[in-house]
N, C-alpha and C. Protein backbone atom coordinates (compact mmCIF):
# COMPACT_ATOMS: atom_id res chain seq x y z
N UNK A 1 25.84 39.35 -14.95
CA UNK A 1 24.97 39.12 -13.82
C UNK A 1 24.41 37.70 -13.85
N UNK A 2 23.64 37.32 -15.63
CA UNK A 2 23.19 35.77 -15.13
C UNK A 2 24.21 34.74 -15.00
N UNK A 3 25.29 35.06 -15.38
CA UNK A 3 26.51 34.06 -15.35
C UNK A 3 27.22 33.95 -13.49
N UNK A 4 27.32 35.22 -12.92
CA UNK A 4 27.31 35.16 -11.90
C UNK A 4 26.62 34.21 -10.71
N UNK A 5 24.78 34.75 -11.25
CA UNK A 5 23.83 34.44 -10.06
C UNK A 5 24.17 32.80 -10.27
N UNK A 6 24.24 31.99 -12.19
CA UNK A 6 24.54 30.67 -12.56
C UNK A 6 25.30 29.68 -11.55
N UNK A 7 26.52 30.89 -11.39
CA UNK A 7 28.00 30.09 -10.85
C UNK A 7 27.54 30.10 -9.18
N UNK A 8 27.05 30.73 -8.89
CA UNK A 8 26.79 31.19 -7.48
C UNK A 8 25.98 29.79 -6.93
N UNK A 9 24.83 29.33 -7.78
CA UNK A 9 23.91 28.62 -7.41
C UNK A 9 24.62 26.96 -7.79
N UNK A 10 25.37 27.15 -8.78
CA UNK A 10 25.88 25.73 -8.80
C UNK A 10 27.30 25.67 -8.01
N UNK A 11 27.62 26.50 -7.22
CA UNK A 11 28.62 26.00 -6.14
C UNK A 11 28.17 25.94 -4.86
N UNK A 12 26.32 26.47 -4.85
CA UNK A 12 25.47 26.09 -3.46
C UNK A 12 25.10 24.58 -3.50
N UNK A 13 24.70 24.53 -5.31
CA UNK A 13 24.61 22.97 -5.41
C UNK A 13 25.50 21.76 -4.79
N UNK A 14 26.89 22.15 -5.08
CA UNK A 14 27.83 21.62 -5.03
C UNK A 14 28.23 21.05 -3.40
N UNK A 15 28.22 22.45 -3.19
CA UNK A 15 28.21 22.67 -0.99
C UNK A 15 27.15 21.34 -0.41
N UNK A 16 25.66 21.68 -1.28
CA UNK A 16 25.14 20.96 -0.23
C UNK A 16 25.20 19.45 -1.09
N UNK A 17 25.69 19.11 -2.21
CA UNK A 17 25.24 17.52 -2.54
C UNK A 17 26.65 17.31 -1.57
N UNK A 18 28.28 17.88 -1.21
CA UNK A 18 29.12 17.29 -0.54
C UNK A 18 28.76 16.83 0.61
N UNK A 19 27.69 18.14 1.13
CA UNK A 19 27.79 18.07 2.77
C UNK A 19 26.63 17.47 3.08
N UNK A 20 25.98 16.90 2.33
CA UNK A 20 24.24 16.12 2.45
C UNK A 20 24.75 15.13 3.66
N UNK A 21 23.87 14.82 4.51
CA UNK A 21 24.00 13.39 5.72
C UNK A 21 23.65 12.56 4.89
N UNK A 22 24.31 11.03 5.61
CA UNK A 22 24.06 10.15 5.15
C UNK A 22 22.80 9.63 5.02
N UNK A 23 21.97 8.87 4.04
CA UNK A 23 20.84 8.55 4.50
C UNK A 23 19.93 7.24 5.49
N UNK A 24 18.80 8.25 5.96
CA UNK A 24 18.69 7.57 6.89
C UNK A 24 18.50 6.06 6.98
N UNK A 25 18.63 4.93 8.57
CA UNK A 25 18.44 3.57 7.76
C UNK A 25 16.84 2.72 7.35
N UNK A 26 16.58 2.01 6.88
CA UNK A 26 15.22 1.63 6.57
C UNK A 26 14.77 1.03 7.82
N UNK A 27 13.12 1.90 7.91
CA UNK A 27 12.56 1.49 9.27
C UNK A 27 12.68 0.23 9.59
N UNK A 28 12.37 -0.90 8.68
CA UNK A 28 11.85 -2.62 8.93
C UNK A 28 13.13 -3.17 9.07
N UNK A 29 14.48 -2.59 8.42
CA UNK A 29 16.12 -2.87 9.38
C UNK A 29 16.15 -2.61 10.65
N UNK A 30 15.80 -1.04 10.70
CA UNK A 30 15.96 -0.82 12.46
C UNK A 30 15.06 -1.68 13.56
N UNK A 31 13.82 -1.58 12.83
CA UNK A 31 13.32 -2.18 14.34
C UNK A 31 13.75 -3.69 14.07
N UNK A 32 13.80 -4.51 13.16
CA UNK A 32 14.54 -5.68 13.27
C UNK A 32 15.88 -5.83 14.08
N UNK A 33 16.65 -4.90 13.85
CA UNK A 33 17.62 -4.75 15.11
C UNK A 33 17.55 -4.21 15.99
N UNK A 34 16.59 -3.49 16.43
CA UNK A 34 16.70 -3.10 17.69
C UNK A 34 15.92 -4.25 18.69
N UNK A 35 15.42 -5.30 17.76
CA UNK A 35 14.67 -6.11 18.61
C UNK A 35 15.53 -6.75 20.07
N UNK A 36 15.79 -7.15 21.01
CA UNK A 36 16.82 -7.75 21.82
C UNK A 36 16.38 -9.42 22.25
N UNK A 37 15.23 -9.27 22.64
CA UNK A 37 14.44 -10.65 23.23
C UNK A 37 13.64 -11.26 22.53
N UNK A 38 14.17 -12.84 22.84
CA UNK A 38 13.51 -13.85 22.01
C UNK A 38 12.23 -14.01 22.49
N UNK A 39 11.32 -14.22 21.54
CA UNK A 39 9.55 -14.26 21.62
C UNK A 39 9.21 -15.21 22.86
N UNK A 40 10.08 -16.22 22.54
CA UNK A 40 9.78 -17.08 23.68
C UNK A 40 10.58 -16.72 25.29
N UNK A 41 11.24 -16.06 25.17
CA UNK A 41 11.67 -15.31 26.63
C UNK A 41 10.77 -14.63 27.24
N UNK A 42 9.90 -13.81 25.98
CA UNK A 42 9.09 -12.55 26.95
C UNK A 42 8.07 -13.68 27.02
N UNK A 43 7.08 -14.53 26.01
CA UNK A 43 6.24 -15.31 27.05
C UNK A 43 6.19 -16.02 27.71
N UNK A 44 8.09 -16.82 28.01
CA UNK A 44 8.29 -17.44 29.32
C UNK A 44 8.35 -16.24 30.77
N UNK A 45 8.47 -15.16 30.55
CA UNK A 45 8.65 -13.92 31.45
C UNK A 45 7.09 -13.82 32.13
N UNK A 46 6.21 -13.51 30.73
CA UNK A 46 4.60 -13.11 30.93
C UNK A 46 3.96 -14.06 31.62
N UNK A 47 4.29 -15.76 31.52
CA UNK A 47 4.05 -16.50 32.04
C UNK A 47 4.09 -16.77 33.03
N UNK A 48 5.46 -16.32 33.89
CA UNK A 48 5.66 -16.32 35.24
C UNK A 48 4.73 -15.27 35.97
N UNK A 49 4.54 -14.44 34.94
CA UNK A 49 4.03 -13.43 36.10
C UNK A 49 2.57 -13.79 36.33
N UNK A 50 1.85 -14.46 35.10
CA UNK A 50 0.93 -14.86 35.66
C UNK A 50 0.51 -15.94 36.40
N UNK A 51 1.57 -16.28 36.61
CA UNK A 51 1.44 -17.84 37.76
C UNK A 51 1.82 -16.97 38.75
N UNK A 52 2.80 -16.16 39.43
CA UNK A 52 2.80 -15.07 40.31
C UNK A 52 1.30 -14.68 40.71
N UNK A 53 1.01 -13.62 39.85
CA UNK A 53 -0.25 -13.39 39.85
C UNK A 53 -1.35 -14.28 40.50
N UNK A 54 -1.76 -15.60 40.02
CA UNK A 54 -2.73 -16.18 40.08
C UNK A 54 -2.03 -16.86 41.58
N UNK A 55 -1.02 -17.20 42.13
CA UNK A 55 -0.69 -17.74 43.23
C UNK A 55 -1.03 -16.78 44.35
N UNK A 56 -0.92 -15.69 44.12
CA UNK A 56 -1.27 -14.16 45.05
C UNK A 56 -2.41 -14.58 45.40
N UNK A 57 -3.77 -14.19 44.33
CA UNK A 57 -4.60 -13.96 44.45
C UNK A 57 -5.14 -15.36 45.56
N UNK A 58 -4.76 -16.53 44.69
CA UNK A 58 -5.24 -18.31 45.22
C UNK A 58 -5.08 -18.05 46.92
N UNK A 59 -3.70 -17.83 47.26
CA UNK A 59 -3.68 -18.07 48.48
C UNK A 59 -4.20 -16.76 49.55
N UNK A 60 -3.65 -15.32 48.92
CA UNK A 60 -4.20 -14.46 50.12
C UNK A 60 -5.77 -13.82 49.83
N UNK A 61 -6.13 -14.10 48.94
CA UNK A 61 -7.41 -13.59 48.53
C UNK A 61 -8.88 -14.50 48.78
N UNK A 62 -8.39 -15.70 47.48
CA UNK A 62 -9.58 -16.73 48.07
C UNK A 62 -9.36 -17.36 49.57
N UNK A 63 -8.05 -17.98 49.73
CA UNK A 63 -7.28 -18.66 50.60
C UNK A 63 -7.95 -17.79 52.40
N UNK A 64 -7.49 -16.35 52.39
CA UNK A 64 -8.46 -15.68 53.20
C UNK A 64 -9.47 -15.21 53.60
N UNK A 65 -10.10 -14.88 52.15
CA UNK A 65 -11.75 -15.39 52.22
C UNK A 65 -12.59 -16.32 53.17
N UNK A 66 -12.04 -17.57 52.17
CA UNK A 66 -12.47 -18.81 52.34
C UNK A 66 -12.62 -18.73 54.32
N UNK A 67 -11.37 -18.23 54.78
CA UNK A 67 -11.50 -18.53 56.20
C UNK A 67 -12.34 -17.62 56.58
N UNK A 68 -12.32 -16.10 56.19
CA UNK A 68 -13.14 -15.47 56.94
C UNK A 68 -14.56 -15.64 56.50
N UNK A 69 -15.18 -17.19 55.73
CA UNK A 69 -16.98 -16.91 55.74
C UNK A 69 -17.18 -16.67 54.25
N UNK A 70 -16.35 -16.09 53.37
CA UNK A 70 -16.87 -15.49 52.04
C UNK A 70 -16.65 -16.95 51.15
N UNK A 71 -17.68 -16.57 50.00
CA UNK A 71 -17.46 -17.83 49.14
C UNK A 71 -17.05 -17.19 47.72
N UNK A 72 -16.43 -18.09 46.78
CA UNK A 72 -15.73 -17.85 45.24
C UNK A 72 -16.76 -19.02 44.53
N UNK A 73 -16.93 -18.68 43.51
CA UNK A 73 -17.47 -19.58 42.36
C UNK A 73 -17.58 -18.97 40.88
N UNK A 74 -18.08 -19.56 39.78
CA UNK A 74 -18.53 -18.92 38.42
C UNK A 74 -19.13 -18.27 38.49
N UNK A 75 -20.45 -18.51 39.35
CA UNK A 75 -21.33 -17.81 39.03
C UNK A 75 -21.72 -16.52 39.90
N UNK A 76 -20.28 -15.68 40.01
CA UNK A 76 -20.30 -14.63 40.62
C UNK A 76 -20.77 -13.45 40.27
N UNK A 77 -21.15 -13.44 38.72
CA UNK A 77 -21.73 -12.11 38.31
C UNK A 77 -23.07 -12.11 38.35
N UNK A 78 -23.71 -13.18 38.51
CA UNK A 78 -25.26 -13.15 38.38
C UNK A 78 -25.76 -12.95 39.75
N UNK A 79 -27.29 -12.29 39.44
CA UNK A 79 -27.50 -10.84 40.13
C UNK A 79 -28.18 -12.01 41.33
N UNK A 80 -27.89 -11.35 43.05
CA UNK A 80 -27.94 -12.27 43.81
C UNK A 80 -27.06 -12.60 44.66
N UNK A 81 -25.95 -13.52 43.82
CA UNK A 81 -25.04 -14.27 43.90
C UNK A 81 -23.93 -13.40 44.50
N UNK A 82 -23.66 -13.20 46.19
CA UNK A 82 -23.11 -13.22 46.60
C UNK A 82 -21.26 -13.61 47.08
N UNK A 83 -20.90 -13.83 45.71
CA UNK A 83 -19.29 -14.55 45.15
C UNK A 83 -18.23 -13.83 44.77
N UNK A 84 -17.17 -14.39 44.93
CA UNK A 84 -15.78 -13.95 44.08
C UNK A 84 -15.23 -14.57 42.95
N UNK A 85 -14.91 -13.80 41.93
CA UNK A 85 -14.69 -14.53 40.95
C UNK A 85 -12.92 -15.84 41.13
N UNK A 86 -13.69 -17.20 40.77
CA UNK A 86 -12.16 -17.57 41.05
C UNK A 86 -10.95 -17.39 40.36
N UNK A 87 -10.28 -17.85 40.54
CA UNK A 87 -8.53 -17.10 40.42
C UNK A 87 -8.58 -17.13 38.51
N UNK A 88 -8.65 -18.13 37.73
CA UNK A 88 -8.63 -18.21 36.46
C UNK A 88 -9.57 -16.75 35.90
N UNK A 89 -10.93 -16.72 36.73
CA UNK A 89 -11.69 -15.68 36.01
C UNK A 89 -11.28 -14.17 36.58
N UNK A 90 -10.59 -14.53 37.57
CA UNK A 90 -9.70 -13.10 37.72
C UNK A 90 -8.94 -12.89 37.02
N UNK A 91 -8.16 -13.92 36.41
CA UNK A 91 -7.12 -13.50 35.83
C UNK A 91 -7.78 -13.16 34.02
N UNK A 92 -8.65 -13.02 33.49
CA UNK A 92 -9.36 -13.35 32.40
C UNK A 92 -9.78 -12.01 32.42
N UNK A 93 -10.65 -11.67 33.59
CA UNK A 93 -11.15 -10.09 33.85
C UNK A 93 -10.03 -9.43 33.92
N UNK A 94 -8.68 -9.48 34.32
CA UNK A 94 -8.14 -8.80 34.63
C UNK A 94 -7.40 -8.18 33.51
N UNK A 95 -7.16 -9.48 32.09
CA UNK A 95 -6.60 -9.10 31.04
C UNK A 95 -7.64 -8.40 29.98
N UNK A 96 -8.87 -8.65 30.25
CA UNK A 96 -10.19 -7.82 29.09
C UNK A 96 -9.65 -6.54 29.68
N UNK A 97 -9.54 -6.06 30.99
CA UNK A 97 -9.40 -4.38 31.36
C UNK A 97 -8.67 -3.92 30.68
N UNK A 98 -7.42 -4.49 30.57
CA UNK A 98 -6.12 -3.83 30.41
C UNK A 98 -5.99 -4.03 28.60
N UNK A 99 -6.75 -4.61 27.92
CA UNK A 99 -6.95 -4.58 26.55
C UNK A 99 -7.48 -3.60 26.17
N UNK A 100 -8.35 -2.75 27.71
CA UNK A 100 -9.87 -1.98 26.63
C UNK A 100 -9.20 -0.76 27.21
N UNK A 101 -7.93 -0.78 28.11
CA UNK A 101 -7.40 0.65 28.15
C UNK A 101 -5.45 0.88 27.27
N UNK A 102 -5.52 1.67 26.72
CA UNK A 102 -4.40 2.40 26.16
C UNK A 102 -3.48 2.03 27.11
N UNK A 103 -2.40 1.73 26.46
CA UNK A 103 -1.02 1.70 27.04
C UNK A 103 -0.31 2.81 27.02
N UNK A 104 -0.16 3.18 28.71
CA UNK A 104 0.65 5.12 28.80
C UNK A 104 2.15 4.12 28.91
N UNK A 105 2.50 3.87 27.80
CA UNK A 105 4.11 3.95 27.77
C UNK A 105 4.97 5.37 27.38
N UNK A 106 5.75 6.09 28.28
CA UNK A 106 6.50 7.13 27.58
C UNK A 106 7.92 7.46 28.36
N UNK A 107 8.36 8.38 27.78
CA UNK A 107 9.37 8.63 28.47
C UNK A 107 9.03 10.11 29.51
């Protein structure tokens, strides 16, 4: 019987060291290759968009303002002060938001 259960367990051994998967590859390889884009692509990319961005805002925002009566300056948050923030401090406010909320990336 113990010679049996012996042989039994070292040809389960056997089964699974043949049939083991390969192992898996090291995390700091993979994401090194899975990287695709050069650093300076995505902040020549990010860059555009914020000149996009800030051209939007410049021309249909202040740009229409401006005609209909409203005024832009710095000192738009102080209490009173009737203003829009200009295009640089929009774009400044606009990146503190999106820092202080979670990124819903998923599939």
């Amino acid at each position: 019987m113990k010679i049996t259960l012996a042989g039994g367990f070292t040809c389960l051994a056997i089964y699974l060291f043949v049939t083991a998967p390969e192992p898996l590859a090291d995390a700091r390889s993979q994401q090194a290759s899975s990287c695709l884009y050069d650093t300076r692509e995505v902040f020549e990319a990010l860059n555009t968009l914020n000149d996009a961005a800030r051209s939007i805002y410049t021309k249909r925002i202040v740009g229409g303002g401006l005609k209909a009566g409203l005024k832009f300056g710095e000192d738009w948050e102080e209490p009173g002060v009737e203003k829009g923030p200009l295009p640089a401090l929009f774009l400044r406010l606009t990146a503190a938001r999106l820092e202080t909320k979670p990124a819903e990336v998923g599939l």
